[in-house]
PDB file of N, CA and C in Angstrom:
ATOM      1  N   UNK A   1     -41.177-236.058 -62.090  1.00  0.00           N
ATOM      2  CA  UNK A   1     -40.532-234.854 -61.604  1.00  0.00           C
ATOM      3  C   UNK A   1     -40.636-234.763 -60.091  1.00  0.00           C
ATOM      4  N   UNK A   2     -39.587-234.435 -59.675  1.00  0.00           N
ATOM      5  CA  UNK A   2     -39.446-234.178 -58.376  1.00  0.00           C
ATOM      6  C   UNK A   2     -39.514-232.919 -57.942  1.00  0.00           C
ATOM      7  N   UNK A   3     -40.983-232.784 -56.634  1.00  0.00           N
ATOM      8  CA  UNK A   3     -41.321-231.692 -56.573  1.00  0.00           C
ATOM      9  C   UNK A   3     -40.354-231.030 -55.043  1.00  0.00           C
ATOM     10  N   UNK A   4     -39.380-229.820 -55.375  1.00  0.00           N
ATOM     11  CA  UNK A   4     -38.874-229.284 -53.711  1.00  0.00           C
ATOM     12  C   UNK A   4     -39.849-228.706 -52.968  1.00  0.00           C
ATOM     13  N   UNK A   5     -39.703-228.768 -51.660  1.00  0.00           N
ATOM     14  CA  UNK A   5     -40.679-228.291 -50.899  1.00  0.00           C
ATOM     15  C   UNK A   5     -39.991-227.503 -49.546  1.00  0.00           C
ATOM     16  N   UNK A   6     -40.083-226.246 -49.506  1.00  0.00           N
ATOM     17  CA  UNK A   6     -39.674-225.278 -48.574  1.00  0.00           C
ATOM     18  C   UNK A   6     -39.588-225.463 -47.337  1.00  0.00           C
ATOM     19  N   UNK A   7     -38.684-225.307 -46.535  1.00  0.00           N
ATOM     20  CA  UNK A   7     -39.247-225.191 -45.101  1.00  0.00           C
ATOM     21  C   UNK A   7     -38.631-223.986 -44.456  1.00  0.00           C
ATOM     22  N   UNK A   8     -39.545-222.932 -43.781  1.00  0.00           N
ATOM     23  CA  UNK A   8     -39.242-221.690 -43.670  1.00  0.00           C
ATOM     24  C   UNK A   8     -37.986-222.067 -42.359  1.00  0.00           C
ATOM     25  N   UNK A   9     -37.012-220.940 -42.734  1.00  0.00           N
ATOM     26  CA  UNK A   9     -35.721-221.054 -41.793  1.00  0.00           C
ATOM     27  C   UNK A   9     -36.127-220.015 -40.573  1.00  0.00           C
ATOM     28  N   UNK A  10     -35.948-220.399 -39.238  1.00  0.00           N
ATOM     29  CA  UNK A  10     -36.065-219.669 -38.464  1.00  0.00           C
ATOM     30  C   UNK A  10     -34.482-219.562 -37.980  1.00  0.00           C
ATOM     31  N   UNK A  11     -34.495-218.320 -37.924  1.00  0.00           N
ATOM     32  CA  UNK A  11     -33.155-217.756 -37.255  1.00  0.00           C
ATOM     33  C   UNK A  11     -33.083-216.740 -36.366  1.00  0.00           C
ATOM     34  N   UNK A  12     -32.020-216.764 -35.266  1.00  0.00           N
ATOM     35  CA  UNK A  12     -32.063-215.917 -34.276  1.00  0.00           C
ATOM     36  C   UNK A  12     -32.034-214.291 -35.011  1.00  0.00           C
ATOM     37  N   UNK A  13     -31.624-214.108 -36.025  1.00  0.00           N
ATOM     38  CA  UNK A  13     -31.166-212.817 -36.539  1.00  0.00           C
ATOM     39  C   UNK A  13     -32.260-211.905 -37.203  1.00  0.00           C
ATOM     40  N   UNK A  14     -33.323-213.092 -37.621  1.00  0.00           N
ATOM     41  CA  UNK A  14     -34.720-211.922 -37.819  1.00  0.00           C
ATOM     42  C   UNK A  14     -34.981-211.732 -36.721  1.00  0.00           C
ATOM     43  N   UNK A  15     -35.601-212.338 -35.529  1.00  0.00           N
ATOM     44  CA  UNK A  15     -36.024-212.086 -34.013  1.00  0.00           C
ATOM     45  C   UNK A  15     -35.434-210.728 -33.704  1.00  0.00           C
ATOM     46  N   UNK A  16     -33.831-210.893 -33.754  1.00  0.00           N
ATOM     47  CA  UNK A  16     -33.253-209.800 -33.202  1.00  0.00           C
ATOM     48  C   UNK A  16     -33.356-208.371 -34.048  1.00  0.00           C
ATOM     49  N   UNK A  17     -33.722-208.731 -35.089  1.00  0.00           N
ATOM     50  CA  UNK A  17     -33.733-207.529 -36.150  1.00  0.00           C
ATOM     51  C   UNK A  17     -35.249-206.470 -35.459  1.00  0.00           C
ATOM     52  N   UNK A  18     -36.224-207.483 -35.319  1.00  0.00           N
ATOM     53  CA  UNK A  18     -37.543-207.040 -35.430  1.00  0.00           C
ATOM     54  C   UNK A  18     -37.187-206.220 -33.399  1.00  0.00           C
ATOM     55  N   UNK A  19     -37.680-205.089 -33.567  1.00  0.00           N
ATOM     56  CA  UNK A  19     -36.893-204.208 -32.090  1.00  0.00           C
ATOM     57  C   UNK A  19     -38.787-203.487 -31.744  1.00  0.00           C
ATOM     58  N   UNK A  20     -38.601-203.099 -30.722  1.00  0.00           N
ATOM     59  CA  UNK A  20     -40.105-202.768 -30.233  1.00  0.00           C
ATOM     60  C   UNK A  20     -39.544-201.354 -29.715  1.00  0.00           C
ATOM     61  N   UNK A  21     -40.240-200.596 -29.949  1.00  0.00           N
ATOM     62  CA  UNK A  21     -40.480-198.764 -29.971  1.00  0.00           C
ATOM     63  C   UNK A  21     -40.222-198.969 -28.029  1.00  0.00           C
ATOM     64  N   UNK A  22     -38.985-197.768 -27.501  1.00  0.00           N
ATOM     65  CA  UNK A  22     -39.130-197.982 -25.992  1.00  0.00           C
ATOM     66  C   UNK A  22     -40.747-196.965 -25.976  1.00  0.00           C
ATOM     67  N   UNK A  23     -41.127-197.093 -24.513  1.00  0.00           N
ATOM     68  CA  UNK A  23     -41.941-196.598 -24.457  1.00  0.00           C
ATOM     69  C   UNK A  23     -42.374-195.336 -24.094  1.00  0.00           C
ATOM     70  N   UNK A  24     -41.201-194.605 -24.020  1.00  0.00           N
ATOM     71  CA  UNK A  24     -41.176-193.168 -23.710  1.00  0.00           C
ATOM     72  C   UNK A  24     -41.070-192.582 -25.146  1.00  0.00           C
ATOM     73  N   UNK A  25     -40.621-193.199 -26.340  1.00  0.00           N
ATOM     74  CA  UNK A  25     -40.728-193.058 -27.827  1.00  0.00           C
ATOM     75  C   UNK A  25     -42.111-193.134 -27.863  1.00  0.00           C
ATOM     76  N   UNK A  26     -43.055-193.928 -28.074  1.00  0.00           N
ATOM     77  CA  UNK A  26     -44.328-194.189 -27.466  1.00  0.00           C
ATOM     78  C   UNK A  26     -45.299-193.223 -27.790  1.00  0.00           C
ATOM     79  N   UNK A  27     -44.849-192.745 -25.688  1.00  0.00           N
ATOM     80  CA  UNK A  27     -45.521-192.113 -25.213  1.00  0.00           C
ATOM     81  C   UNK A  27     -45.544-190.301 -26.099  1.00  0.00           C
ATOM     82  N   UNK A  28     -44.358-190.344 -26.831  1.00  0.00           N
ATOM     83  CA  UNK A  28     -43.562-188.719 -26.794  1.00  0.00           C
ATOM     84  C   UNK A  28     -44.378-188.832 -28.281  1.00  0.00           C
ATOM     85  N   UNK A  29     -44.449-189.965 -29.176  1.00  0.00           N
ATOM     86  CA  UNK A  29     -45.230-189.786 -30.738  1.00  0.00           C
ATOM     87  C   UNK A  29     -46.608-190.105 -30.475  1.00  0.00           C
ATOM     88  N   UNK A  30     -47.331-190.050 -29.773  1.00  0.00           N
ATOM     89  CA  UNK A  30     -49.074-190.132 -29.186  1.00  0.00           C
ATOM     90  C   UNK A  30     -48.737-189.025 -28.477  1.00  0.00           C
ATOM     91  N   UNK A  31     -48.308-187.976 -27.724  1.00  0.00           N
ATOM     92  CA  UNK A  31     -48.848-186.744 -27.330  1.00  0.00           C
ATOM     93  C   UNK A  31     -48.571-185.924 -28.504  1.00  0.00           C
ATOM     94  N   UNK A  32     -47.402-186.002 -29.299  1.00  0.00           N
ATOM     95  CA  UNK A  32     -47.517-185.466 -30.808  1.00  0.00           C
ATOM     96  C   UNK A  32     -48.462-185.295 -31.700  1.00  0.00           C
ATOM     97  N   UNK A  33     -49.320-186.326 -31.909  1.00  0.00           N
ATOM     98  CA  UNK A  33     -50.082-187.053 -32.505  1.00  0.00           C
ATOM     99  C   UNK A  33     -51.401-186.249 -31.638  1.00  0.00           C
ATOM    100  N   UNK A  34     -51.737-186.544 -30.501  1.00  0.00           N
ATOM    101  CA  UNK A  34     -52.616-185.895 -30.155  1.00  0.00           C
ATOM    102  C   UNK A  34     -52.845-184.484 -29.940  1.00  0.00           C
ATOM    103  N   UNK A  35     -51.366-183.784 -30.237  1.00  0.00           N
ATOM    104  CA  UNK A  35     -51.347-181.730 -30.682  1.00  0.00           C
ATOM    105  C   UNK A  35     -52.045-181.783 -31.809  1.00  0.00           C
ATOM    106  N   UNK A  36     -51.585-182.503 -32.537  1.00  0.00           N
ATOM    107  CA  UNK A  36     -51.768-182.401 -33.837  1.00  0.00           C
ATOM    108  C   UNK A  36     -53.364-182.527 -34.274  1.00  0.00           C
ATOM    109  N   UNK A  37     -54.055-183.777 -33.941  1.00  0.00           N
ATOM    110  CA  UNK A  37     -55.353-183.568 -33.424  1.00  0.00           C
ATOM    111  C   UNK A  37     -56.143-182.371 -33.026  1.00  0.00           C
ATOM    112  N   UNK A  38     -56.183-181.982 -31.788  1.00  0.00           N
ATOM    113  CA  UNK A  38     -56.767-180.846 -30.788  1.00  0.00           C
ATOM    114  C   UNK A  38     -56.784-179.661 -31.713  1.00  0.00           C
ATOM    115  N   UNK A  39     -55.219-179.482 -32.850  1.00  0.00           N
ATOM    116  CA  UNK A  39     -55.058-178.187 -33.526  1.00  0.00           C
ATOM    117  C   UNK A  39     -56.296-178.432 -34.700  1.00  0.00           C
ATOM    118  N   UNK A  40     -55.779-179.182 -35.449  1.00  0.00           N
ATOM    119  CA  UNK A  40     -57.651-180.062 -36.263  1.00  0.00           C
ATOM    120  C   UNK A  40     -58.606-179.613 -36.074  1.00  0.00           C
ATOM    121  N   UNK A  41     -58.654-180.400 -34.628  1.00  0.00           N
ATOM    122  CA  UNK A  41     -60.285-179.586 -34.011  1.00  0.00           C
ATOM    123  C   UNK A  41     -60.744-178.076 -34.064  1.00  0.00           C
ATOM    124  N   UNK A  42     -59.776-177.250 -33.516  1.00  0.00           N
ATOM    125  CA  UNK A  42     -59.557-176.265 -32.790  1.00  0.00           C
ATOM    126  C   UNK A  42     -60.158-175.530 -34.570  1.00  0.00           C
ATOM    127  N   UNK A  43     -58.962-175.946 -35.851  1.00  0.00           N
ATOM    128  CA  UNK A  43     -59.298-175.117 -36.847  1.00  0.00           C
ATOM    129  C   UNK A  43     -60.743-175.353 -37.423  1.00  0.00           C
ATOM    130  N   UNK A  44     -61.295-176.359 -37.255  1.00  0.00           N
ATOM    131  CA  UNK A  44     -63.187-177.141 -37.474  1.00  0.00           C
ATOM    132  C   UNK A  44     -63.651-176.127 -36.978  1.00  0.00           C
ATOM    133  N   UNK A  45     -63.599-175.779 -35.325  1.00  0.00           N
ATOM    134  CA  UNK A  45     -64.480-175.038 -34.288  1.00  0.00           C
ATOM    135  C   UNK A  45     -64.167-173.974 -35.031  1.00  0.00           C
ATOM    136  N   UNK A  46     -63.379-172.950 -35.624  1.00  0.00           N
ATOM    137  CA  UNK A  46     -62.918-171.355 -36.049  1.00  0.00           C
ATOM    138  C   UNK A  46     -64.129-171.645 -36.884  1.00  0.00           C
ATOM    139  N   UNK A  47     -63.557-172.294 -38.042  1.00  0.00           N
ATOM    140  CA  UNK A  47     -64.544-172.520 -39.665  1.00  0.00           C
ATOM    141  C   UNK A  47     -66.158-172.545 -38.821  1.00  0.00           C
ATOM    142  N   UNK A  48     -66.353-173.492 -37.951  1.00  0.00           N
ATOM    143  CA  UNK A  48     -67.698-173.343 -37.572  1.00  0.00           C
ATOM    144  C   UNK A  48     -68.294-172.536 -37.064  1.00  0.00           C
ATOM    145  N   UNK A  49     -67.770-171.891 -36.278  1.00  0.00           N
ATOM    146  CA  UNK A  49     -68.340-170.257 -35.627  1.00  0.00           C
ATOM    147  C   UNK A  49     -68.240-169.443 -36.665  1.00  0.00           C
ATOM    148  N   UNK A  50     -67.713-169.281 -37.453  1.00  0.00           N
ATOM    149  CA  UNK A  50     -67.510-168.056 -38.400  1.00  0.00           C
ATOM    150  C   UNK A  50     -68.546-168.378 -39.438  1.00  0.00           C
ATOM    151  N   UNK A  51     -68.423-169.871 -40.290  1.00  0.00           N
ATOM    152  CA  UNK A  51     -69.443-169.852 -41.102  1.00  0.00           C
ATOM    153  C   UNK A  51     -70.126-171.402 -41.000  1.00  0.00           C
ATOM    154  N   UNK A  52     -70.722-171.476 -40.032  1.00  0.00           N
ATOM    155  CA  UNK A  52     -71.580-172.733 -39.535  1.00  0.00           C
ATOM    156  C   UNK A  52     -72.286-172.724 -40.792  1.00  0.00           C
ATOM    157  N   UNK A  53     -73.441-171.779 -41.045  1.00  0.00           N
ATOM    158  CA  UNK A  53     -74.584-171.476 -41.957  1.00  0.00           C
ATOM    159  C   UNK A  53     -74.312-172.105 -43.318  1.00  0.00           C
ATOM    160  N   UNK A  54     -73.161-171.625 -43.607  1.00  0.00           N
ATOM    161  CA  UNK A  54     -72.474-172.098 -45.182  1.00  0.00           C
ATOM    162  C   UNK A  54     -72.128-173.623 -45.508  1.00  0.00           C
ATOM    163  N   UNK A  55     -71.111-173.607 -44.161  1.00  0.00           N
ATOM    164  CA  UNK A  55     -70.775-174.928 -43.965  1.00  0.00           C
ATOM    165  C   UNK A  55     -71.823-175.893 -44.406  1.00  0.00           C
ATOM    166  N   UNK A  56     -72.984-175.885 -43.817  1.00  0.00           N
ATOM    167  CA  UNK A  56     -73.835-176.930 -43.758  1.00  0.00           C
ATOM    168  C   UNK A  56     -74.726-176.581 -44.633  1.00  0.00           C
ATOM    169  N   UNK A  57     -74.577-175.477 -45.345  1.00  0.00           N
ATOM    170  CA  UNK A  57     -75.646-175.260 -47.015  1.00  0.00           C
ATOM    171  C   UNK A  57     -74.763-176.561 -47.812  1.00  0.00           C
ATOM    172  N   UNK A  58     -73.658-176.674 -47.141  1.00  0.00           N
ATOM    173  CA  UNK A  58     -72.374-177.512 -48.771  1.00  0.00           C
ATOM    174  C   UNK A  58     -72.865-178.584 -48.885  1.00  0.00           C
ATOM    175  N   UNK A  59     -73.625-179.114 -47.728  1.00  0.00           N
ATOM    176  CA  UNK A  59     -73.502-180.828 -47.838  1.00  0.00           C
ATOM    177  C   UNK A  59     -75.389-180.615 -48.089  1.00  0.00           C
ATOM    178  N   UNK A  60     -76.176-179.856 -47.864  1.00  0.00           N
ATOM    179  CA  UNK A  60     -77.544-180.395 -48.226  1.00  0.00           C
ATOM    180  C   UNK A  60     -77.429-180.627 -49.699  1.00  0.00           C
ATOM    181  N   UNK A  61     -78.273-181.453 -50.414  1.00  0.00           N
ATOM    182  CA  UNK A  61     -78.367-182.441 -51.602  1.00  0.00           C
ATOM    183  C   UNK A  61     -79.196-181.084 -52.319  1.00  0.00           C
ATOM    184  N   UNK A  62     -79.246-181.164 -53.185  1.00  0.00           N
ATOM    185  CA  UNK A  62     -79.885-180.380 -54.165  1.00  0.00           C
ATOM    186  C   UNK A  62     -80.162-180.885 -55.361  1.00  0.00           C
ATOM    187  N   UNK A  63     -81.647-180.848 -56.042  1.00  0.00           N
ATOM    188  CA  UNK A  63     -82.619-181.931 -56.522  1.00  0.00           C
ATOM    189  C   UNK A  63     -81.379-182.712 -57.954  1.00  0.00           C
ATOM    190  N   UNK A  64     -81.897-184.105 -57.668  1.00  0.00           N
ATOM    191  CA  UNK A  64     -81.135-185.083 -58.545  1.00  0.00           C
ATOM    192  C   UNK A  64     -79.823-185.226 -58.100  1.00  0.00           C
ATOM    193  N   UNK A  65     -79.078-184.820 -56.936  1.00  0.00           N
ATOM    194  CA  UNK A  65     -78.272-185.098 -56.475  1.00  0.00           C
ATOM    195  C   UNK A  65     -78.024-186.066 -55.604  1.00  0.00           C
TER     196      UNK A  65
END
C-alpha cells in the first residue's frame, strides 16, 4: 500500500486573510477594558467599607472544613 503524504499549501490568501487590530482599535478596547476594571474595584472597596467584618467572617474555615 501506498502511503500519501501531505504537504501543507502555503498561499498568499491565508497571509492576507489573517489582518492585525490598527492600533488606535487597540488602544480604544484596553482603556475600555481598563473602566471596566477600576468600576470592579471601586464596587470591592463599597462591599469593603460597608461590610469588611462579614466579608472576611465568609472565608475563615470552620472546624472540619
Amino acid at each position: 500500500m501506498a502511503q500519501e503524504q501531505k504537504q501543507p499549501r502555503r498561499s498568499s490568501e491565508t497571509e492576507e486573510a489573517v489582518e492585525t487590530a490598527p492600533e488606535t482599535d487597540v488602544a480604544e478596547r484596553k482603556g475600555t477594558i481598563d473602566a471596566d476594571v477600576d468600576d470592579i474595584l471601586d464596587e470591592i472597596d463599597d462591599v469593603l467599607e460597608t461590610n469588611a467584618e462579614d466579608f472576611v467572617k465568609s472565608f475563615i474555615q470552620k472546624g472540619g472544613q
